[in-house]
C-alpha atoms as a PDB file:
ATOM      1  CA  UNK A   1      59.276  68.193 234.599  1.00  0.00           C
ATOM      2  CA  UNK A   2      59.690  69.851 231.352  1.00  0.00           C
ATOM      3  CA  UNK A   3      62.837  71.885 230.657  1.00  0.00           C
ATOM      4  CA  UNK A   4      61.290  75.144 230.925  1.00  0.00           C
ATOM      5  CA  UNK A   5      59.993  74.354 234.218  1.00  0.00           C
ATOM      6  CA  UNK A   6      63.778  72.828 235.462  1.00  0.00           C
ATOM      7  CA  UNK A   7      65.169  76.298 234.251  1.00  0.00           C
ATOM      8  CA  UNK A   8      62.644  78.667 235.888  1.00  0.00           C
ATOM      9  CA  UNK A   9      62.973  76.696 238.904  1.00  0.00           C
ATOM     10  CA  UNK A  10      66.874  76.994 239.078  1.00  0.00           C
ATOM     11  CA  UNK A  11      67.022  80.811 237.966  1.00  0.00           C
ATOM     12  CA  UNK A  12      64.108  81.306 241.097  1.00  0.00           C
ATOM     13  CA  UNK A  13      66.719  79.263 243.014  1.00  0.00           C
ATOM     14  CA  UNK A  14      69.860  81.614 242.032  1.00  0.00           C
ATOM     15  CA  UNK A  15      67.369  84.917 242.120  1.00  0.00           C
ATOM     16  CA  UNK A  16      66.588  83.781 246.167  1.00  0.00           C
ATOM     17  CA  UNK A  17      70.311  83.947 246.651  1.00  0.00           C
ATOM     18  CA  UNK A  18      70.970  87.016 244.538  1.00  0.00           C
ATOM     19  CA  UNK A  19      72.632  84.964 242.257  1.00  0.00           C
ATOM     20  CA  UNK A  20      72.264  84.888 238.301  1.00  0.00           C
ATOM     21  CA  UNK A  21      71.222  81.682 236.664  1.00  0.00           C
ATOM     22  CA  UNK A  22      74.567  81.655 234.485  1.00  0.00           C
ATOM     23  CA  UNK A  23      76.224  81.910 238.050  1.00  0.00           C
ATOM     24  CA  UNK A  24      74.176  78.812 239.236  1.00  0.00           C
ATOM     25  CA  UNK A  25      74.647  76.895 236.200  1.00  0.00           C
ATOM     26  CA  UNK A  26      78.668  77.331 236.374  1.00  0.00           C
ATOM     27  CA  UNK A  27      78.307  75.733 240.329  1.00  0.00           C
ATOM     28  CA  UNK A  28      76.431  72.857 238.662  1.00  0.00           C
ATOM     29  CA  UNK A  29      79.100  72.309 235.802  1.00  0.00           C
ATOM     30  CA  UNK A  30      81.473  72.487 238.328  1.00  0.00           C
ATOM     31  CA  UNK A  31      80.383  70.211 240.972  1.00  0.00           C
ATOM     32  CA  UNK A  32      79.373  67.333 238.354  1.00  0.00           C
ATOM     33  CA  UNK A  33      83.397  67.531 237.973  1.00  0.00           C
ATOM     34  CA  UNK A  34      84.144  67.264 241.768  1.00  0.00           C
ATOM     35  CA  UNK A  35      84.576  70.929 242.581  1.00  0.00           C
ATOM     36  CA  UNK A  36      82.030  71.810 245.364  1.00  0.00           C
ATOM     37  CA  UNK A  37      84.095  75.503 246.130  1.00  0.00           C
ATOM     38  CA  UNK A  38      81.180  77.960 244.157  1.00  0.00           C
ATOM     39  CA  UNK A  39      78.164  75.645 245.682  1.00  0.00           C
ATOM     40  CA  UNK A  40      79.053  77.288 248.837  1.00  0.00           C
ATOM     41  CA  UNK A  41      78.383  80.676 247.067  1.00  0.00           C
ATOM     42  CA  UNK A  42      74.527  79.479 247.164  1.00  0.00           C
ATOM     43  CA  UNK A  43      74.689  78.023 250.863  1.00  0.00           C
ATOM     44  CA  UNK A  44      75.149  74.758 249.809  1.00  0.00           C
ATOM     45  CA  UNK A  45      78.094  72.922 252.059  1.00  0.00           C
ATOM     46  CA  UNK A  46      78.869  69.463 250.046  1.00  0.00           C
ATOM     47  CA  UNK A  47      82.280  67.583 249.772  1.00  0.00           C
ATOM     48  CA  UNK A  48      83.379  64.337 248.654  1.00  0.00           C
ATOM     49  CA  UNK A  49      83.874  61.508 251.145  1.00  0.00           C
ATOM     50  CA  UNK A  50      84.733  57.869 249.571  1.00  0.00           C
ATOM     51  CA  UNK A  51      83.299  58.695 246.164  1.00  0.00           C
ATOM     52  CA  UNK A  52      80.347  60.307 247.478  1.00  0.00           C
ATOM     53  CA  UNK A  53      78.768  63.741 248.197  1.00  0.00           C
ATOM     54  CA  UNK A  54      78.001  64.573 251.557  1.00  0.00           C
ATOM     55  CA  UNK A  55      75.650  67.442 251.828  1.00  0.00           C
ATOM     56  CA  UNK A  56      75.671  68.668 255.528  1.00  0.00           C
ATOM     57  CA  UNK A  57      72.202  70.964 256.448  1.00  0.00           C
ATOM     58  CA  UNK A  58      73.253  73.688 259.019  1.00  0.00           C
ATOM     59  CA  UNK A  59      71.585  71.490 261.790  1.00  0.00           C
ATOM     60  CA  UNK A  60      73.900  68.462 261.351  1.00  0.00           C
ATOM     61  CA  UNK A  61      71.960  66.491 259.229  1.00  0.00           C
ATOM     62  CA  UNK A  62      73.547  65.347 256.011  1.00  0.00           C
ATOM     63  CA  UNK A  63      72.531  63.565 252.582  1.00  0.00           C
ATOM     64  CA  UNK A  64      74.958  61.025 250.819  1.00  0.00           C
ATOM     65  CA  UNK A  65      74.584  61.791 247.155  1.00  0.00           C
ATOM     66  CA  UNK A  66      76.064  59.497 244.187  1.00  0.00           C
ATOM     67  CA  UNK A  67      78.982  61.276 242.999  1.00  0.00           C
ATOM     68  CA  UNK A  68      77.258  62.014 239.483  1.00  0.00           C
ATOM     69  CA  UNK A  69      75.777  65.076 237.255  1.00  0.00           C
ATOM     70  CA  UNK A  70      72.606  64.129 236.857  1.00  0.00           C
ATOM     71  CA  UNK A  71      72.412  62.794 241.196  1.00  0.00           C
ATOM     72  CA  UNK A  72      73.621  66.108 241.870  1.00  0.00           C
ATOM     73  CA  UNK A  73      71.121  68.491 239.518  1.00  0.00           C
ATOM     74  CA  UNK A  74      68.221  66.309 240.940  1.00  0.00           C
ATOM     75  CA  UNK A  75      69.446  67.567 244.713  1.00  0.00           C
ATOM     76  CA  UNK A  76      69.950  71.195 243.774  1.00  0.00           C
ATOM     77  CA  UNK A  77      66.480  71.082 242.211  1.00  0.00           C
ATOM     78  CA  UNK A  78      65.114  69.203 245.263  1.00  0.00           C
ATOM     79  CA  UNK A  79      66.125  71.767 247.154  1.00  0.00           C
END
């Protein structure tokens, strides 16, 4: 995926949440550092269990994620 395509993917992302994608791109900063808090401004519920990132989907199922920038941009873009 080329970069252009990563960035209009994330600011289509933020725009679906009414977000900006300097908003967006602070959350990802942030949670490559271990703070989840502005995630949850985008509906994303994470926190870190043993090292890892548990992402829990509003029907109970959850994703263990490798504590790690680039594990953590690949799941916001999967999403």
């Amino acid at each position: 995926m080329t970069t252009i395509a990563i960035l209009q993917k994330l600011a289509a992302f933020a725009a679906a949440q009414g977000k900006t994608l300097d908003q967006l791109t602070t959350a990802l900063l942030d949670a490559g550092r271990g703070c989840f808090e502005r995630l949850k401004e985008f509906g994303i519920r994470v926190h870190l269990v043993n090292n890892e990132v548990v992402h829990i989907w509003h029907r109970g199922t959850t994703h263990h994620l490798a504590n790690t920038q680039d594990v953590i941009n690949a799941f916001i873009l999967g999403l």
